[in-house]
PDB file of N, CA and C in Angstrom:
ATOM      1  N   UNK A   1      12.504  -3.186 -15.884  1.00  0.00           N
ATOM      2  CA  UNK A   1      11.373  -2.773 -15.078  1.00  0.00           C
ATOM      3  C   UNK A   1      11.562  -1.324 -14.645  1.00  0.00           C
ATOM      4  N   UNK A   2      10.397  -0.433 -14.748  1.00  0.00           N
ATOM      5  CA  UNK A   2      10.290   0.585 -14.335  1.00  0.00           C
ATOM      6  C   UNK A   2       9.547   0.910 -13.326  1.00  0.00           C
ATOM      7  N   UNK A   3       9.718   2.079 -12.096  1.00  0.00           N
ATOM      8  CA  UNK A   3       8.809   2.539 -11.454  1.00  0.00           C
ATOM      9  C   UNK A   3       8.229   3.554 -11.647  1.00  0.00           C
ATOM     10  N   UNK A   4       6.668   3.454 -11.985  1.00  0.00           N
ATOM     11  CA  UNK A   4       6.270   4.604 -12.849  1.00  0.00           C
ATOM     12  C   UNK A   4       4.658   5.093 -11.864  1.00  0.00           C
ATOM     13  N   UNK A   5       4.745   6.344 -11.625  1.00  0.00           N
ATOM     14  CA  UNK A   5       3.470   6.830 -10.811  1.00  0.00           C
ATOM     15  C   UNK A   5       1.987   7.130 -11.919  1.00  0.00           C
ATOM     16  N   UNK A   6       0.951   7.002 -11.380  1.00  0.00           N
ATOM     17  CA  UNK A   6      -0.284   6.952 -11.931  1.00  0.00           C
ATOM     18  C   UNK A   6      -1.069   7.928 -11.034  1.00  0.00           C
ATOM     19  N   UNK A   7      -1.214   9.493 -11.550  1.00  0.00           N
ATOM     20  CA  UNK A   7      -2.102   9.749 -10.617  1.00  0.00           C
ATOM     21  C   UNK A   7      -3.585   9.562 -11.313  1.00  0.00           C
ATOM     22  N   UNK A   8      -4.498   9.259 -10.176  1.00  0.00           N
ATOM     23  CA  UNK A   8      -5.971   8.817 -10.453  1.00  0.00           C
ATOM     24  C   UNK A   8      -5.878   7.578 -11.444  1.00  0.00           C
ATOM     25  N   UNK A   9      -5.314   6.376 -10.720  1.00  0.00           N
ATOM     26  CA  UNK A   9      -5.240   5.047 -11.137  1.00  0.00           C
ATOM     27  C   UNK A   9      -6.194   4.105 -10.377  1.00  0.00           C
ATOM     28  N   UNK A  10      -7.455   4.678 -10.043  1.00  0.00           N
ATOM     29  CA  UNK A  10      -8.517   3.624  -9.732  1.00  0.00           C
ATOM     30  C   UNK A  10      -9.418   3.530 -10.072  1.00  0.00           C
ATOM     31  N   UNK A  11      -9.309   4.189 -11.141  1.00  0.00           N
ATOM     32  CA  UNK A  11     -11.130   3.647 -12.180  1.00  0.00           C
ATOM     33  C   UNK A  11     -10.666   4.485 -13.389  1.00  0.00           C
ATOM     34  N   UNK A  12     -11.570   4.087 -14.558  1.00  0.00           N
ATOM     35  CA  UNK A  12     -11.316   4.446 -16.100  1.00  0.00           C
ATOM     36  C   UNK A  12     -10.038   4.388 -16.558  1.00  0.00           C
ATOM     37  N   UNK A  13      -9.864   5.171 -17.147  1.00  0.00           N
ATOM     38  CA  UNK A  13      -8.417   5.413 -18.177  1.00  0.00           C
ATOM     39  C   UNK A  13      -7.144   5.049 -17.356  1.00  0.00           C
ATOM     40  N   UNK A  14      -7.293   5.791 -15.867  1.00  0.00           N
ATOM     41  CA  UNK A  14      -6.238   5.476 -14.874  1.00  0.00           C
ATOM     42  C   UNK A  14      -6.223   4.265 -14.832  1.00  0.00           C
ATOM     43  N   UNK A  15      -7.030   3.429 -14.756  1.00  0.00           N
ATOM     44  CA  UNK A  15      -6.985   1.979 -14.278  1.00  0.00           C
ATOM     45  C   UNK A  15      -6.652   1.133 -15.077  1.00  0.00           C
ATOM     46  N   UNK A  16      -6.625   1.644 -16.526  1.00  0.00           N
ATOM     47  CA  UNK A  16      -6.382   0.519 -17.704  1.00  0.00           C
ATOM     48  C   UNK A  16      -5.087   0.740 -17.651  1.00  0.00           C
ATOM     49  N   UNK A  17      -4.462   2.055 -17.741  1.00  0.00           N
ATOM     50  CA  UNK A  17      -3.216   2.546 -17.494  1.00  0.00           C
ATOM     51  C   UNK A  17      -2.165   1.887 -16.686  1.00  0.00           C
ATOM     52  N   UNK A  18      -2.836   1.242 -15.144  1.00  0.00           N
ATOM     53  CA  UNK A  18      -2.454   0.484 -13.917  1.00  0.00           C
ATOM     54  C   UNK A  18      -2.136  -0.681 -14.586  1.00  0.00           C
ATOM     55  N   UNK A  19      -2.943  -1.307 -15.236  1.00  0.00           N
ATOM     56  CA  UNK A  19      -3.148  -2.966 -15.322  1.00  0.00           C
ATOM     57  C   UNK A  19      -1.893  -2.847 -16.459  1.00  0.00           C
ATOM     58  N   UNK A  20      -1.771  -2.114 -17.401  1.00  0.00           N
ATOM     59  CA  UNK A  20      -1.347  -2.400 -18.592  1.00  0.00           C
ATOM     60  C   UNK A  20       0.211  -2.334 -18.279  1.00  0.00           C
ATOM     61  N   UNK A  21       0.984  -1.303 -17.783  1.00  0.00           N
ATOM     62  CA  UNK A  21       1.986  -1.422 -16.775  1.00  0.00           C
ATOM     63  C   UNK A  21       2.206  -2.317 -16.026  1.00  0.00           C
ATOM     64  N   UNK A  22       1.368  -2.995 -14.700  1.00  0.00           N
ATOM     65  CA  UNK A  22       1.488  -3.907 -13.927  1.00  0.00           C
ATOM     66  C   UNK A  22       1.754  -5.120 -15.081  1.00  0.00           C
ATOM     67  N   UNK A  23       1.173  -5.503 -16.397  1.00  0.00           N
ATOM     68  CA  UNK A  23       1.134  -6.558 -16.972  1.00  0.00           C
ATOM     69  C   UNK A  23       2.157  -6.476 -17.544  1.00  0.00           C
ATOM     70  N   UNK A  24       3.079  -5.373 -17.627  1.00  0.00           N
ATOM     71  CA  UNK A  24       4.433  -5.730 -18.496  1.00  0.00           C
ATOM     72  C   UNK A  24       5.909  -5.577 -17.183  1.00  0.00           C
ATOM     73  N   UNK A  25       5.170  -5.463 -16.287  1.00  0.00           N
ATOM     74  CA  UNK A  25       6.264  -6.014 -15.387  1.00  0.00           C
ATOM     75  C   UNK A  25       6.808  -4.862 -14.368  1.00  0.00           C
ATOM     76  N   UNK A  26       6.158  -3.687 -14.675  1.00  0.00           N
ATOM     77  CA  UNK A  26       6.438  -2.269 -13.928  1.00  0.00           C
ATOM     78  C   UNK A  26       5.769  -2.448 -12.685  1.00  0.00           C
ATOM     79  N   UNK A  27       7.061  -1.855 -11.716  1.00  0.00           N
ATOM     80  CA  UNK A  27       6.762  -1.438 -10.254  1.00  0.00           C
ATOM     81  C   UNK A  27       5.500  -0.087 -10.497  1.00  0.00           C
ATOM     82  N   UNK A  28       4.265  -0.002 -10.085  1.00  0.00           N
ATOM     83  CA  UNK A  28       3.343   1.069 -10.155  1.00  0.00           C
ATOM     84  C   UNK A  28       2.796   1.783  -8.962  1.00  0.00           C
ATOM     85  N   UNK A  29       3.065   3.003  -8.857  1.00  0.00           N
ATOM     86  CA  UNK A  29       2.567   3.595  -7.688  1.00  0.00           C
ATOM     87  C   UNK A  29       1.761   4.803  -7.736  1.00  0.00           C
ATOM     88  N   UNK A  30       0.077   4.229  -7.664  1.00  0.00           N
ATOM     89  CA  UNK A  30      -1.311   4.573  -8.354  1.00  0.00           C
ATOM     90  C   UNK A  30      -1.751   5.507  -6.925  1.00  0.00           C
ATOM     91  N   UNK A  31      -2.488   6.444  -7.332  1.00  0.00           N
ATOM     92  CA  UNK A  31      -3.178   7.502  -6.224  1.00  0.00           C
ATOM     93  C   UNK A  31      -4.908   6.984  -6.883  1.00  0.00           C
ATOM     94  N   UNK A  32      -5.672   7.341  -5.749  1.00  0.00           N
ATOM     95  CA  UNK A  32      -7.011   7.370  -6.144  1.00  0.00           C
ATOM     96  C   UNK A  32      -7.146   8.913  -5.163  1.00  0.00           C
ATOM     97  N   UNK A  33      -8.741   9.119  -5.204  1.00  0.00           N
ATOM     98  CA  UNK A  33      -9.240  10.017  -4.864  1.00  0.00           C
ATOM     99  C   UNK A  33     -10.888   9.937  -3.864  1.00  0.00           C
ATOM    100  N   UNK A  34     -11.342   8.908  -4.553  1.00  0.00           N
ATOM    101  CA  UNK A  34     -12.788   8.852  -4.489  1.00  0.00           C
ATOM    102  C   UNK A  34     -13.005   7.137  -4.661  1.00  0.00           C
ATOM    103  N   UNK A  35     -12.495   6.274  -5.643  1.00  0.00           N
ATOM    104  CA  UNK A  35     -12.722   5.224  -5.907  1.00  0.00           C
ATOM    105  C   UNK A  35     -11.963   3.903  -4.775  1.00  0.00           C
ATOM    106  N   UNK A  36     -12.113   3.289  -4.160  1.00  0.00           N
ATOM    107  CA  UNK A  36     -11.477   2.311  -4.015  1.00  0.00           C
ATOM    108  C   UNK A  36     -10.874   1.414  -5.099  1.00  0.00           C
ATOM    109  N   UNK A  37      -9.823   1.200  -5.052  1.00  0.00           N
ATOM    110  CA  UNK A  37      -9.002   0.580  -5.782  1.00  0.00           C
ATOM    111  C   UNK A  37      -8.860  -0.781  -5.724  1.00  0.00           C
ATOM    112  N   UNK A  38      -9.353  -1.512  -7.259  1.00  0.00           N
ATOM    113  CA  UNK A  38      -9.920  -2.973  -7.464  1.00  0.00           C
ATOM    114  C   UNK A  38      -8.381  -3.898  -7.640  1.00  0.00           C
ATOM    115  N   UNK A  39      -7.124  -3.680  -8.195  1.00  0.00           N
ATOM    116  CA  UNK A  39      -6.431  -4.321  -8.728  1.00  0.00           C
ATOM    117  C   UNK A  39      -5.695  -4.443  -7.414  1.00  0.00           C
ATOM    118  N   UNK A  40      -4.997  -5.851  -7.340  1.00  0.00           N
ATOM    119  CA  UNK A  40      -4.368  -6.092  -6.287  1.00  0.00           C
ATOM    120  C   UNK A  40      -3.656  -7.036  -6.698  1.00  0.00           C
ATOM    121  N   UNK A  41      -2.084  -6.881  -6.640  1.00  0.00           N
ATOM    122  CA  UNK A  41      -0.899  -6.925  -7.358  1.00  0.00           C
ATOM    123  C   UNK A  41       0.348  -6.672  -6.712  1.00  0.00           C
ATOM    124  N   UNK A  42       1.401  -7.475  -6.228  1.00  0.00           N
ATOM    125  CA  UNK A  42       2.470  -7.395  -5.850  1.00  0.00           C
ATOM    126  C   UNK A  42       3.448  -6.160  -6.331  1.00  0.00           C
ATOM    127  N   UNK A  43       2.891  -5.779  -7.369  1.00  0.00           N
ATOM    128  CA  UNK A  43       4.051  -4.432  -8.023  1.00  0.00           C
ATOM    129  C   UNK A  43       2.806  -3.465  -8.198  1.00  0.00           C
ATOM    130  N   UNK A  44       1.877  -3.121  -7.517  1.00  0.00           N
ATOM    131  CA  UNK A  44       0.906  -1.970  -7.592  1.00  0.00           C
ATOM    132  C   UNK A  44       1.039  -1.423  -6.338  1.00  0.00           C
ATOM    133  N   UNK A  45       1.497  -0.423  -5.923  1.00  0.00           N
ATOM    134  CA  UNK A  45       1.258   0.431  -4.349  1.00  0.00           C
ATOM    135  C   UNK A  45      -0.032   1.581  -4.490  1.00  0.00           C
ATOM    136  N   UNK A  46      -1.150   1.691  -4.100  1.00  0.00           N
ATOM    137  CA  UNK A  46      -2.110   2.631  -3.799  1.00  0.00           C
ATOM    138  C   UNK A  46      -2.117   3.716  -2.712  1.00  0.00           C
ATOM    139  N   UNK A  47      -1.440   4.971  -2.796  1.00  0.00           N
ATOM    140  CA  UNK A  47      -1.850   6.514  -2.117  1.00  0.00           C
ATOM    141  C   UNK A  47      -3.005   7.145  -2.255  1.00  0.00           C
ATOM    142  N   UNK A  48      -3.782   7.441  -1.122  1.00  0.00           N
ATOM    143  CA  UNK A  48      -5.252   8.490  -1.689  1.00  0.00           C
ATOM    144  C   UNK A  48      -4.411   9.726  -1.973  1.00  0.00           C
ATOM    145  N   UNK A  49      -4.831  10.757  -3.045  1.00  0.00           N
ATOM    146  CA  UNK A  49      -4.208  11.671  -3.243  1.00  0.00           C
ATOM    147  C   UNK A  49      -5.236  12.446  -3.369  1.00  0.00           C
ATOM    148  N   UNK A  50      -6.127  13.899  -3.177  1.00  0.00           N
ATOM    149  CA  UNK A  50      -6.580  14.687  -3.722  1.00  0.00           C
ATOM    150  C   UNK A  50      -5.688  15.869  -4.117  1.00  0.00           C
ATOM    151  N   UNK A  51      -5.591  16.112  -5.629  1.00  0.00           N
ATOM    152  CA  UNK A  51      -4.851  17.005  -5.828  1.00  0.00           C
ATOM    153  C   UNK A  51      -5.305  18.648  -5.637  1.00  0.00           C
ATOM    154  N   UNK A  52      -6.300  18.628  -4.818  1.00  0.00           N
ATOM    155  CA  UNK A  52      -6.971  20.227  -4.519  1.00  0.00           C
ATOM    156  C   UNK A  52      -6.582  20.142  -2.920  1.00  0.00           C
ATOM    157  N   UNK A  53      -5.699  19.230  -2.383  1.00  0.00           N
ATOM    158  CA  UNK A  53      -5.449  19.667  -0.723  1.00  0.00           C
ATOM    159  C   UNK A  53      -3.706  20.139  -0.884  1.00  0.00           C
ATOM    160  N   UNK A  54      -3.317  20.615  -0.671  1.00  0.00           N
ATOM    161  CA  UNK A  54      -2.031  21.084  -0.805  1.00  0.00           C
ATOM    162  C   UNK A  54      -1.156  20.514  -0.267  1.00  0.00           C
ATOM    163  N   UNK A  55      -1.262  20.022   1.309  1.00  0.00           N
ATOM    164  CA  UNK A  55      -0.294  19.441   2.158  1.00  0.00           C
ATOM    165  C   UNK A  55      -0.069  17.779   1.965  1.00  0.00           C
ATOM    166  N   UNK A  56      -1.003  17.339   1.054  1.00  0.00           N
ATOM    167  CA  UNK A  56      -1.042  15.723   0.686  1.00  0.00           C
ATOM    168  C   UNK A  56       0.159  15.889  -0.829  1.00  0.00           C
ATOM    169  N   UNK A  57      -0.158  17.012  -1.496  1.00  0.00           N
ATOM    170  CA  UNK A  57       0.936  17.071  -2.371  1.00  0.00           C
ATOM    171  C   UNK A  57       2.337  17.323  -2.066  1.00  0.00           C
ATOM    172  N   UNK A  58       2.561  18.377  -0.960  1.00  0.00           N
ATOM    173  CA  UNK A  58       3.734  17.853  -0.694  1.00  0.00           C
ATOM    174  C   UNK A  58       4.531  16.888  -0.244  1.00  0.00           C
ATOM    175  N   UNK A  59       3.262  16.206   0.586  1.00  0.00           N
ATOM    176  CA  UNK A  59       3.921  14.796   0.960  1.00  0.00           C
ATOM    177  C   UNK A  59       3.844  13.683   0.002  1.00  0.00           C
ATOM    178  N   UNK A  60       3.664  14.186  -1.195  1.00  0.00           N
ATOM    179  CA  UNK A  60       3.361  13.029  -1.954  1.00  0.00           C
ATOM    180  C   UNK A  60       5.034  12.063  -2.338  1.00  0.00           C
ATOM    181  N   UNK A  61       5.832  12.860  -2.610  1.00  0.00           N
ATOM    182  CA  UNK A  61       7.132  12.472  -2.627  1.00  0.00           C
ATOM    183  C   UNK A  61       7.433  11.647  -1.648  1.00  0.00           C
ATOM    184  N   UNK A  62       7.570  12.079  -0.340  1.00  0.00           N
ATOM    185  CA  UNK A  62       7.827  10.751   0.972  1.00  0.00           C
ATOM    186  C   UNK A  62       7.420   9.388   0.647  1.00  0.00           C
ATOM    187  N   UNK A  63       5.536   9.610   0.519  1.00  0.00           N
ATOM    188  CA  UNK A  63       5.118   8.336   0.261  1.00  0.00           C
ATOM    189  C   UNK A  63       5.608   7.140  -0.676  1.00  0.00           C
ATOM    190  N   UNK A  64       5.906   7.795  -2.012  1.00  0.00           N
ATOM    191  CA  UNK A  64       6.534   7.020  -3.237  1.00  0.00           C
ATOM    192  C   UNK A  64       7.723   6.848  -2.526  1.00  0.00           C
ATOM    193  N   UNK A  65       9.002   7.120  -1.455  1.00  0.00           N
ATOM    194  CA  UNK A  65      10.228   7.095  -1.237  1.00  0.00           C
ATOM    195  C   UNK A  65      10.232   6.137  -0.109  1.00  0.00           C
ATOM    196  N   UNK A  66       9.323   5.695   0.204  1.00  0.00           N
ATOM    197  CA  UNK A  66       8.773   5.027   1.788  1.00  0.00           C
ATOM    198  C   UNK A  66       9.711   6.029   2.854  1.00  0.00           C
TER     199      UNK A  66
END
């Protein structure tokens, strides 16, 4: 098992991306932006992330580290 980050893992490509990981057994830790996030899953963690605010990116590390 891997822990593997997804940014913009709550709708389209991101999201197939989410499931397809979550279904082979990977710890996943998915950002959205805009979408609420449908999959709900013991090994899926969800961060809002916009990657145009600067100070959410630096904290983006903490979050994945709890």
């Amino acid at each position: 098992m891997r822990n593997i980050v997804v940014i913009g893992g709550s709708s389209g490509i991101g999201k197939e991306i989410v499931q397809i990981l979550s279904n082979a057994g990977n710890g996943v830790f998915a950002t959205y932006r805009n979408t609420t996030p449908e999959i709900s899953s013991g090994n899926v963690e969800y961060q809002f992330l916009d990657v145009t605010e600067d100070e959410i990116k630096l904290n983006l590390p903490d979050e994945i580290h709890g």
